[in-house]
C-alpha atoms as a PDB file:
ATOM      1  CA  UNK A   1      84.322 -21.981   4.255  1.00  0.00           C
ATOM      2  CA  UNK A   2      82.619 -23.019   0.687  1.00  0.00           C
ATOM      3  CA  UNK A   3      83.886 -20.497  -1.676  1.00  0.00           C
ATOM      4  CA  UNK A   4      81.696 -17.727  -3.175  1.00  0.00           C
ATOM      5  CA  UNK A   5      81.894 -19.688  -6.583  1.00  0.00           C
ATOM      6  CA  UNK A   6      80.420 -22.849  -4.798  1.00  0.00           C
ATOM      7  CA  UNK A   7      78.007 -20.852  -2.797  1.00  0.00           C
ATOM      8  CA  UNK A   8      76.572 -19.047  -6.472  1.00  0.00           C
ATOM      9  CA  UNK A   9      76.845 -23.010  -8.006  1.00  0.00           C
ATOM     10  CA  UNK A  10      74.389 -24.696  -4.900  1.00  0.00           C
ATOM     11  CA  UNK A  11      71.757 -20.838  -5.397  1.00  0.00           C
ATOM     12  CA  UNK A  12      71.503 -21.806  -8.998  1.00  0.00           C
ATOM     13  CA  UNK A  13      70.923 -24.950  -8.501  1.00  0.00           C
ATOM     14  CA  UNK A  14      68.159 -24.727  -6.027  1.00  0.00           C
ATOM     15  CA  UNK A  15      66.676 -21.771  -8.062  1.00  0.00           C
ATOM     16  CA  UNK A  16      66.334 -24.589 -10.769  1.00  0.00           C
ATOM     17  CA  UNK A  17      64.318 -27.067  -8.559  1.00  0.00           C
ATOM     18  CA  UNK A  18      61.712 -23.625  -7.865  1.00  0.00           C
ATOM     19  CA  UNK A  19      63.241 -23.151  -3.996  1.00  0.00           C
ATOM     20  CA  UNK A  20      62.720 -19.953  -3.101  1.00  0.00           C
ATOM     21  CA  UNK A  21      63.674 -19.526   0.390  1.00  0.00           C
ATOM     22  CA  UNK A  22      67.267 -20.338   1.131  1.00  0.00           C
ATOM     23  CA  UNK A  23      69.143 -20.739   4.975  1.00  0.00           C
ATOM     24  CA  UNK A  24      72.855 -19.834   5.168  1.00  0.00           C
ATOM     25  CA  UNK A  25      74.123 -21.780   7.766  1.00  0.00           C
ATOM     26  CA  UNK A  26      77.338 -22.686   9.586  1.00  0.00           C
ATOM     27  CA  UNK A  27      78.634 -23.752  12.905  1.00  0.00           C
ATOM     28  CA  UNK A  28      80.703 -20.093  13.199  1.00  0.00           C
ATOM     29  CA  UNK A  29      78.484 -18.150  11.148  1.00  0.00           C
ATOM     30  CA  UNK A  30      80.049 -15.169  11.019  1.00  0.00           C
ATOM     31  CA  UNK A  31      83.659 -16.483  11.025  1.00  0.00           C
ATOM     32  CA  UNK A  32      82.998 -17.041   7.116  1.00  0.00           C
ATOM     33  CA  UNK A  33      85.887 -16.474   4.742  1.00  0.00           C
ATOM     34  CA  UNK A  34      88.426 -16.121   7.784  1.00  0.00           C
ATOM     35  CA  UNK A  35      90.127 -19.050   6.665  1.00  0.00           C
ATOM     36  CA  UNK A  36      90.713 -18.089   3.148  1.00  0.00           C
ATOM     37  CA  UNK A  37      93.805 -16.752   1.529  1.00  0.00           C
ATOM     38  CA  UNK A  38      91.551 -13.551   0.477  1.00  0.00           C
ATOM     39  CA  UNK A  39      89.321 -11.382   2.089  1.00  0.00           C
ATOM     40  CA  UNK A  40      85.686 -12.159   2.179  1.00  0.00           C
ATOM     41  CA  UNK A  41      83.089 -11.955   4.843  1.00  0.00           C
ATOM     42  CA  UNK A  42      80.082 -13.206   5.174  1.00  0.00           C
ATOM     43  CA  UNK A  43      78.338 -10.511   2.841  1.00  0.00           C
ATOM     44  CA  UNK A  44      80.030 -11.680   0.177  1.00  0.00           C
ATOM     45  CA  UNK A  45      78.346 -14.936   0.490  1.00  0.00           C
ATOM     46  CA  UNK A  46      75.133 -13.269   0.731  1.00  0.00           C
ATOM     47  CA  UNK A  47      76.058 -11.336  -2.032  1.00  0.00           C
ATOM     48  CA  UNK A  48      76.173 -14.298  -4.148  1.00  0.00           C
ATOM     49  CA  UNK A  49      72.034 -14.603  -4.504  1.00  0.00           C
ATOM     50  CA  UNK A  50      72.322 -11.604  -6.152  1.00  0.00           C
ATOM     51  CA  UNK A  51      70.833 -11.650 -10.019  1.00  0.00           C
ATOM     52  CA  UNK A  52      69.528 -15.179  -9.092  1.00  0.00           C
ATOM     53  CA  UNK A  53      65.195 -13.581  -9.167  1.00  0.00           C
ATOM     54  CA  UNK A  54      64.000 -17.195  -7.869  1.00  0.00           C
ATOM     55  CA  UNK A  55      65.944 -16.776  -4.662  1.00  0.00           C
ATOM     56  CA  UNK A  56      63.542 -14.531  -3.146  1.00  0.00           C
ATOM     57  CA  UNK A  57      64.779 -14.961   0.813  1.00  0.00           C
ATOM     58  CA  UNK A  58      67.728 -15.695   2.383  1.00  0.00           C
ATOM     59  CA  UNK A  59      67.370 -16.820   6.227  1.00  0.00           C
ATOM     60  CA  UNK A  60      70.496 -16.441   8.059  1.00  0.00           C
ATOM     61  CA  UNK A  61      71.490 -18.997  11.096  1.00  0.00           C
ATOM     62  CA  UNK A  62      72.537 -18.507  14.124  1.00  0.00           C
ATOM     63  CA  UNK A  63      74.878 -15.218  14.436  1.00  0.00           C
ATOM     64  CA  UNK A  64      77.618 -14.153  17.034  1.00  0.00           C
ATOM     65  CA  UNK A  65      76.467 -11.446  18.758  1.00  0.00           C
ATOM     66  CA  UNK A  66      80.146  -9.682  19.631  1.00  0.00           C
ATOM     67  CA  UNK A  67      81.014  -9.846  15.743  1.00  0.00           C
ATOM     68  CA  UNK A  68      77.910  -7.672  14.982  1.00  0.00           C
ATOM     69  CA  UNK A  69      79.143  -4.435  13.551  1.00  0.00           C
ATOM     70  CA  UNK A  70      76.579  -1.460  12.206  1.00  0.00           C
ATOM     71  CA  UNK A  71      77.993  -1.873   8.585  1.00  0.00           C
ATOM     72  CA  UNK A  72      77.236  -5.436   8.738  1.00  0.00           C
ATOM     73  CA  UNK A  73      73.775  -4.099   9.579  1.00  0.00           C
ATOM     74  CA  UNK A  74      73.386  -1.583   7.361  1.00  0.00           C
ATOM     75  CA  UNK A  75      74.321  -4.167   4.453  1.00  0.00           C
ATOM     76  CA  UNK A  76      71.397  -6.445   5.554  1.00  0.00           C
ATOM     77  CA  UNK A  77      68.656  -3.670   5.992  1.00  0.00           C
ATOM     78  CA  UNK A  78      69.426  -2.967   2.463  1.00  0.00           C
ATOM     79  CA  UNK A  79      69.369  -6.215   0.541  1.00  0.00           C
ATOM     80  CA  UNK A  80      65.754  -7.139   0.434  1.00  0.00           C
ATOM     81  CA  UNK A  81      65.821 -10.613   0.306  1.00  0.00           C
ATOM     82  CA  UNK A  82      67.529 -10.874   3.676  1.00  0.00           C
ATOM     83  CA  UNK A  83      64.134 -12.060   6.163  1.00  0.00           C
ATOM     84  CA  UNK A  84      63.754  -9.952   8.686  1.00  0.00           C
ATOM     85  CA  UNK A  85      64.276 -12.568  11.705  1.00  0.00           C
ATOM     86  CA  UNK A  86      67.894 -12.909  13.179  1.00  0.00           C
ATOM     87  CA  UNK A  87      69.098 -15.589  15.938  1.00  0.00           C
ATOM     88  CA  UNK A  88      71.750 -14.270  18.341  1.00  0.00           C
ATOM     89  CA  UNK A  89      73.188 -16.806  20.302  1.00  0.00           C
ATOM     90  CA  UNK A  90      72.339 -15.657  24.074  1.00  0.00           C
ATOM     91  CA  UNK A  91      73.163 -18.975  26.032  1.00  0.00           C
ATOM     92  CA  UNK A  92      71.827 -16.851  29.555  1.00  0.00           C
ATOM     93  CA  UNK A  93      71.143 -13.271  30.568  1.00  0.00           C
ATOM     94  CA  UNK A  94      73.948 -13.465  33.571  1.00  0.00           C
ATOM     95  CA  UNK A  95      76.953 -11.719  33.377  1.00  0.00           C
ATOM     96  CA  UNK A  96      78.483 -14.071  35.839  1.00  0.00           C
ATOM     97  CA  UNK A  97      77.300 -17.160  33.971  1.00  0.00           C
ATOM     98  CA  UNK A  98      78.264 -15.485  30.133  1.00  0.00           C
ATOM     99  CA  UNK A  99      81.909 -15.292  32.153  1.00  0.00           C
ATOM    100  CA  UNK A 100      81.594 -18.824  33.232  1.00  0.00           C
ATOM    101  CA  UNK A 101      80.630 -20.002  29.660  1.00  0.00           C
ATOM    102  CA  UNK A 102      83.916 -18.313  28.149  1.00  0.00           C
ATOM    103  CA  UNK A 103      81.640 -16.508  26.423  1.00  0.00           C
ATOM    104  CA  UNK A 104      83.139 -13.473  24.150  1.00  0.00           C
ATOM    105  CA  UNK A 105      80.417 -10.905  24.807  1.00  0.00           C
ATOM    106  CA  UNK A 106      78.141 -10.183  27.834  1.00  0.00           C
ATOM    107  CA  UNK A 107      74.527  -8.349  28.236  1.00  0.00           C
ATOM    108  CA  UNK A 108      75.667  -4.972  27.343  1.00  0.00           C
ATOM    109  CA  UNK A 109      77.175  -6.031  24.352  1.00  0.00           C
ATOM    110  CA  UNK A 110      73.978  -7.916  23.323  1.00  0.00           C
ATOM    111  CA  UNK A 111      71.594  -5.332  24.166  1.00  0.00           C
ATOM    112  CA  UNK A 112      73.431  -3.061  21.788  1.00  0.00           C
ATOM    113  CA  UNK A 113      73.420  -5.678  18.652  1.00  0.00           C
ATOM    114  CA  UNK A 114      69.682  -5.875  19.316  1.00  0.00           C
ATOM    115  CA  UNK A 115      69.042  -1.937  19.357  1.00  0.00           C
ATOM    116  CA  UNK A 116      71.088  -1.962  16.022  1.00  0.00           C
ATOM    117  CA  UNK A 117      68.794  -4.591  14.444  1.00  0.00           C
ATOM    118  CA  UNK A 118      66.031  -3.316  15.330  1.00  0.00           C
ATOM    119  CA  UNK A 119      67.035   0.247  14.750  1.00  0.00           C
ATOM    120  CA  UNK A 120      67.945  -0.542  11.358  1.00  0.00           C
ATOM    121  CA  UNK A 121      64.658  -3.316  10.468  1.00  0.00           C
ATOM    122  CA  UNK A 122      61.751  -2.078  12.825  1.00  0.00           C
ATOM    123  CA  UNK A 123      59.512  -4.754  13.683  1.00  0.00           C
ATOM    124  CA  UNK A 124      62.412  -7.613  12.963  1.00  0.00           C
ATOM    125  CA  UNK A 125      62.343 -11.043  15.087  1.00  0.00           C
ATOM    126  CA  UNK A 126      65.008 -11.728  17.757  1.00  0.00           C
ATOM    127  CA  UNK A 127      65.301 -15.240  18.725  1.00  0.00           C
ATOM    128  CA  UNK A 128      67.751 -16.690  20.433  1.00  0.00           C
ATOM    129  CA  UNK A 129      68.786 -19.969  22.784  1.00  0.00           C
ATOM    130  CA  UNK A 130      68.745 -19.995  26.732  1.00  0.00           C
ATOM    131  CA  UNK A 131      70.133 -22.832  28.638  1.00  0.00           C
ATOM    132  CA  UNK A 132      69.221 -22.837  32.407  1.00  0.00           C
ATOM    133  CA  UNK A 133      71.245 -24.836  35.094  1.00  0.00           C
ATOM    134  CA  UNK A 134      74.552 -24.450  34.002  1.00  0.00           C
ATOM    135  CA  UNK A 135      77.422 -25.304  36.948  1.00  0.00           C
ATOM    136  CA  UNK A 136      77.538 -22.706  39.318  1.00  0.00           C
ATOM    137  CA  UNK A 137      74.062 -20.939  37.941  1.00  0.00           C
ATOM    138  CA  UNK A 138      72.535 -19.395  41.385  1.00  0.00           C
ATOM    139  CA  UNK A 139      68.872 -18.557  42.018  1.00  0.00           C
ATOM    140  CA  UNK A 140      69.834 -14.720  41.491  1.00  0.00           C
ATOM    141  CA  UNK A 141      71.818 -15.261  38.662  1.00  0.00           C
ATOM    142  CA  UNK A 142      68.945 -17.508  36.934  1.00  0.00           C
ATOM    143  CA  UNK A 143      66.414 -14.222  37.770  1.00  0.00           C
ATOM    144  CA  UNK A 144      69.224 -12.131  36.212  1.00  0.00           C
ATOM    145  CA  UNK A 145      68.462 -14.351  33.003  1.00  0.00           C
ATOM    146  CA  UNK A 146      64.728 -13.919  33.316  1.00  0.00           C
ATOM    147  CA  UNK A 147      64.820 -10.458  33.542  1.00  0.00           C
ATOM    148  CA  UNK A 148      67.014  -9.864  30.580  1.00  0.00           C
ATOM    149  CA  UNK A 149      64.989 -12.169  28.487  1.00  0.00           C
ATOM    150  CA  UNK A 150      61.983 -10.290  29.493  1.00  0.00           C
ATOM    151  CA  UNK A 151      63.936  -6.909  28.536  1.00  0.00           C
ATOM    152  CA  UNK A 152      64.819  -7.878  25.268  1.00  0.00           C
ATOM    153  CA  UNK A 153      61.761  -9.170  24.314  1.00  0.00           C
ATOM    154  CA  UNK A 154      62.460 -12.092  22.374  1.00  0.00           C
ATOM    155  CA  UNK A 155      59.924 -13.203  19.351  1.00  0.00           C
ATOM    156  CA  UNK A 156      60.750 -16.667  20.231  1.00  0.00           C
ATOM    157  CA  UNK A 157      63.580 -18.457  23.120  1.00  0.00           C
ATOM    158  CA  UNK A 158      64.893 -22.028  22.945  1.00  0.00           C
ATOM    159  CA  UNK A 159      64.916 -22.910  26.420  1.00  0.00           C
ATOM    160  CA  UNK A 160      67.048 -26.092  27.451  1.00  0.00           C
ATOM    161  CA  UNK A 161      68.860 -27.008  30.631  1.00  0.00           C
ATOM    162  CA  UNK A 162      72.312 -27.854  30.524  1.00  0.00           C
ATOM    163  CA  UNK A 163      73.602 -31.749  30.146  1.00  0.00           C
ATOM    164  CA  UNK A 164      77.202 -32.698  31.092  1.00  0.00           C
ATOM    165  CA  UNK A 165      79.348 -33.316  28.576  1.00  0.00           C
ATOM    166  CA  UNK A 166      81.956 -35.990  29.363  1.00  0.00           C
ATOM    167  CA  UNK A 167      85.521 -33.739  28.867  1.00  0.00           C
ATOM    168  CA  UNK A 168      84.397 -30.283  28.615  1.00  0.00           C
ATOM    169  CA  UNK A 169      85.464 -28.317  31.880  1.00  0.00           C
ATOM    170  CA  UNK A 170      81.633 -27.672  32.620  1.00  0.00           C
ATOM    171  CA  UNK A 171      81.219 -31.104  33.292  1.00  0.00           C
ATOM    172  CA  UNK A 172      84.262 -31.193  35.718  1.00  0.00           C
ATOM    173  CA  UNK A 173      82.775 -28.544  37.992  1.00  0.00           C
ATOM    174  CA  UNK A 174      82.223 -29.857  41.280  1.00  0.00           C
ATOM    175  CA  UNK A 175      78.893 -27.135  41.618  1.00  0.00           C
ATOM    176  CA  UNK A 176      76.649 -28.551  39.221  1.00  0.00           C
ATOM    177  CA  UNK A 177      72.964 -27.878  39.563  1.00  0.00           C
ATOM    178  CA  UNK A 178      70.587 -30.500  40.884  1.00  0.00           C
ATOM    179  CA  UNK A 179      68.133 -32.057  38.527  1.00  0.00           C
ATOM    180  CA  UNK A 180      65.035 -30.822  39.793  1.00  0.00           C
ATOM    181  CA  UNK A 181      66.337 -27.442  39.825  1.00  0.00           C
ATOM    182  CA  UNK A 182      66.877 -27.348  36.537  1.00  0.00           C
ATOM    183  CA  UNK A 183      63.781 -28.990  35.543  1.00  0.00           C
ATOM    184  CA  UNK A 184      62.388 -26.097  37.434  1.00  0.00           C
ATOM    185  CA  UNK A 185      64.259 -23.163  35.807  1.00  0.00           C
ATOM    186  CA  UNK A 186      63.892 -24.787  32.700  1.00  0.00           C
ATOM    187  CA  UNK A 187      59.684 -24.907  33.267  1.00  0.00           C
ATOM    188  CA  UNK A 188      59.904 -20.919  34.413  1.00  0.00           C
ATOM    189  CA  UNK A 189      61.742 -19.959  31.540  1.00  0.00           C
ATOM    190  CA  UNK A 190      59.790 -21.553  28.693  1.00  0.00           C
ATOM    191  CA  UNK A 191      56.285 -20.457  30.350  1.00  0.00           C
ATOM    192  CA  UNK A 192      58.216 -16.584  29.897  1.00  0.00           C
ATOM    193  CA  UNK A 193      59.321 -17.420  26.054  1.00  0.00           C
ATOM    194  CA  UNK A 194      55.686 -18.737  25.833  1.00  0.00           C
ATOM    195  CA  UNK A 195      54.275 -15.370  26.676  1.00  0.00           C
ATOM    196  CA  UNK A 196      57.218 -13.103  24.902  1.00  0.00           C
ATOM    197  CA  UNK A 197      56.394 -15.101  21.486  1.00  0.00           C
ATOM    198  CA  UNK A 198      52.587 -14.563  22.698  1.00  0.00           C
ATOM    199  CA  UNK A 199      52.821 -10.709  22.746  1.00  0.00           C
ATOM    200  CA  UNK A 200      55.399 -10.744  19.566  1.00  0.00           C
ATOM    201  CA  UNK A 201      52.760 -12.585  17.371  1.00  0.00           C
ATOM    202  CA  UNK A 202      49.965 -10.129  18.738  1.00  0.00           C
ATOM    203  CA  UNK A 203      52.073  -6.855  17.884  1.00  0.00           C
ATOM    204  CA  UNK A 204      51.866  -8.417  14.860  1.00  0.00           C
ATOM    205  CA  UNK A 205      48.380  -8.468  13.730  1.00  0.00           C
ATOM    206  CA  UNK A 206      47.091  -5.651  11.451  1.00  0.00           C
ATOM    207  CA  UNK A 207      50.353  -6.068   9.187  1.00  0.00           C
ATOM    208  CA  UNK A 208      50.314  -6.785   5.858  1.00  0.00           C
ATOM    209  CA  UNK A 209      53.206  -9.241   5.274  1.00  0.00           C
ATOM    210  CA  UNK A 210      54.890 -11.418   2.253  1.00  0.00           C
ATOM    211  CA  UNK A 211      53.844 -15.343   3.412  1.00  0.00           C
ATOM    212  CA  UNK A 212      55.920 -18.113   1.251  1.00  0.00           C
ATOM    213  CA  UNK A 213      53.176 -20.897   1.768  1.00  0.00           C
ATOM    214  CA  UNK A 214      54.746 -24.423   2.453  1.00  0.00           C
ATOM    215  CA  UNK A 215      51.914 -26.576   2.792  1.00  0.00           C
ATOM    216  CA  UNK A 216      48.070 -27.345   2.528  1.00  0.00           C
ATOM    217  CA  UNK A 217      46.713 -28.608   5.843  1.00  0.00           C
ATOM    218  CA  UNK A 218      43.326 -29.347   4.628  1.00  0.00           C
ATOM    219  CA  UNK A 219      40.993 -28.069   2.339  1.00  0.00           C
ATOM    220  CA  UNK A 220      39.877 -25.084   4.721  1.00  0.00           C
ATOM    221  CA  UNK A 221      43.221 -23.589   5.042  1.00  0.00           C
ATOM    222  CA  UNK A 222      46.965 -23.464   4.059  1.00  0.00           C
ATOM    223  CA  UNK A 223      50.241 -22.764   6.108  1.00  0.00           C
ATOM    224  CA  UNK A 224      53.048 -20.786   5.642  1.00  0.00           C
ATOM    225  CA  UNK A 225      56.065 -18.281   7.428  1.00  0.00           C
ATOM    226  CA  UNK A 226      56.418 -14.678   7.066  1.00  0.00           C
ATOM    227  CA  UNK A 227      60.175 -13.422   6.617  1.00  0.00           C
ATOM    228  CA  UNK A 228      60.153 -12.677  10.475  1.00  0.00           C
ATOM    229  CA  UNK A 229      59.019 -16.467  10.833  1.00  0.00           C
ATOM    230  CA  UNK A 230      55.850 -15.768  11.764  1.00  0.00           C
ATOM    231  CA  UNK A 231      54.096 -19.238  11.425  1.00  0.00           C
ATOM    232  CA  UNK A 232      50.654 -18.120   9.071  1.00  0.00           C
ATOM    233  CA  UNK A 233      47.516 -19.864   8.470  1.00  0.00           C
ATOM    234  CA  UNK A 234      44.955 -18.820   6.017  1.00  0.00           C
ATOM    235  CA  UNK A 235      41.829 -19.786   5.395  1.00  0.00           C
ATOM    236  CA  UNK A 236      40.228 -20.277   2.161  1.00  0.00           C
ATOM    237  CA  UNK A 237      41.212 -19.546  -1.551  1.00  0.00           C
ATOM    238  CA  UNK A 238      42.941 -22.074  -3.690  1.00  0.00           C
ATOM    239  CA  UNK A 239      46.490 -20.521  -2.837  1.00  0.00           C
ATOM    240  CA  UNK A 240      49.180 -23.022  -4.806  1.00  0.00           C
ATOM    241  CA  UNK A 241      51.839 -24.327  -2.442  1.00  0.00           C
ATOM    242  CA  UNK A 242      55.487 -22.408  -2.975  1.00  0.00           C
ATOM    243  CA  UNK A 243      54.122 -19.671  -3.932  1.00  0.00           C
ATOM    244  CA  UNK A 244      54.837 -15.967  -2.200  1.00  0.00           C
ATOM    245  CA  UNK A 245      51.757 -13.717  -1.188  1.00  0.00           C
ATOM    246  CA  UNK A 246      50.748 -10.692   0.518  1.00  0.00           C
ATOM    247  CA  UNK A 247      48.870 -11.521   3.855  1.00  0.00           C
ATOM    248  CA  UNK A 248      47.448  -8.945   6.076  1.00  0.00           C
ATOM    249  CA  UNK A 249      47.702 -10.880   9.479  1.00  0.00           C
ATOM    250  CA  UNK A 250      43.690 -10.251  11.506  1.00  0.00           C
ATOM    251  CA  UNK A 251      44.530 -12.609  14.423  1.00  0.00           C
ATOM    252  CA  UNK A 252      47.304 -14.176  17.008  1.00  0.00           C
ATOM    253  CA  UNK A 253      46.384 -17.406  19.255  1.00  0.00           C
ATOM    254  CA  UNK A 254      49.917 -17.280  20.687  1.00  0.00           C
ATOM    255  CA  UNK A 255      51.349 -20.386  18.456  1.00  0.00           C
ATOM    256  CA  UNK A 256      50.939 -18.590  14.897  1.00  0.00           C
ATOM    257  CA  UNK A 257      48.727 -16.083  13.172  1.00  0.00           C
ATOM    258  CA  UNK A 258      45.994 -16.362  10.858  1.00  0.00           C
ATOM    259  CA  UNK A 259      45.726 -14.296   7.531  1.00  0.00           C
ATOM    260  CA  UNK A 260      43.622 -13.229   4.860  1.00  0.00           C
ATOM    261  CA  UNK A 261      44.824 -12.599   1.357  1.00  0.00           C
ATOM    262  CA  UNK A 262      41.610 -10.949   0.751  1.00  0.00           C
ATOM    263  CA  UNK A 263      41.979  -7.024   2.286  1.00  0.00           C
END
């Protein structure tokens, strides 16, 4: 883990170059500090943006769903520049295949960190990562995974079917799934994350919402991402790029929404 010191050094220094938006990111996320010889967690790295006005948002990465805790979530609904859109690694919606994975949490577990997220930050963004066609995966337990996705809701789902991976003990499992199965699966399950991120964007529109705008498309209209990561595009008005505005969202084609600054 970088050390709070270093973390406050690299926020400075983007603050300097007029970033505003900042990801904290990590291959364990939430395993930060564990391997130093004092106790901090990941708060105090988030901690370190604070004072630092230019930092406006701080995304988070990927988390780990069993090492969600309600204090952890109470400390994020009440820093303000945490963005309100949270990826919990998922992997599948099956019990049996969670087991399979050596995964340390199963559905239960993750339906409760998403009722505390959203408890805590109504309207927040749940995304996660599905993988379809791992060894063993049965039609039943791939509907199991549909079903859960569907229950949850996500705002977005990165679907991908699972490729062997010379050494692990997946790839040594004599049950693998066919090919065209998991081309299948994999077809199924991004046509339902199409449609969850479809109704997410529309339950969406009528809000008014900070947009940091990234870049000018054309003359007609700019683009930019709400804190949830709504992807926003608004037409007209000579809005400078980088810059942070209040958007009241009027429409959702199921890819992004378009906004007006003008309400």
């Amino acid at each position: 883990s970088r050390t709070p010191e270093n973390i406050r050094k690299n926020l400075l220094l983007l603050a300097e170059h007029g970033y505003k938006e900042v990801v904290m990111t990590g291959i364990h996320l939430m395993s930060y500090g564990k391997d130093m010889d004092w106790k901090v967690d990941l708060t105090d790295a988030i901690a370190q943006a604070d004072g630092i006005d230019e930092i406006q948002r701080i995304r988070l990465g990927s988390l780990e769903p069993q090492l969600l805790t309600e204090k952890f979530v109470s400390a994020l609904s009440s820093n303000p520049k945490i963005c309100r859109q949270f990826h919990l690694s998922m992997q599948s919606g099956s019990d049996g295949v969670l087991k399979r994975m050596n995964r340390r949490y199963d559905t239960a577990v993750y339906e409760r960190c998403v009722e505390m997220l959203r408890e805590a930050m109504p309207g927040c963004a749940i995304t996660t990562d599905i993988m379809v066609g791992f060894p063993g995966e049965t039609d039943e337990e791939f509907a199991e995974s549909m079903a859960f996705a569907e229950k949850v809701g996500f705002a977005k789902i990165h679907v991908f079917p699972y490729s062997i991976r010379k050494g692990t003990v997946a790839a040594m499992r004599t049950n693998q799934v066919v090919p065209q199965v998991k081309s299948a699966r994999a077809k199924e399950m991004s046509a339902l994350a199409d449609r969850l991120e479809r109704q997410f964007l529309e339950s969406q529109v009528g809000t008014v919402q900070t947009v940091l705008i990234e870049k000018r498309i054309s003359p007609d209209y700019c683009n930019g991402f709400t804190g949830s990561y709504i992807p926003v595009r608004i037409y007209g008005g000579d809005i400078p790029r980088h810059s942070l505005v209040q958007v009241k969202l009027t429409s959702a084609d199921g890819t992004y929404c378009t906004g007006t600054t003008k309400f």
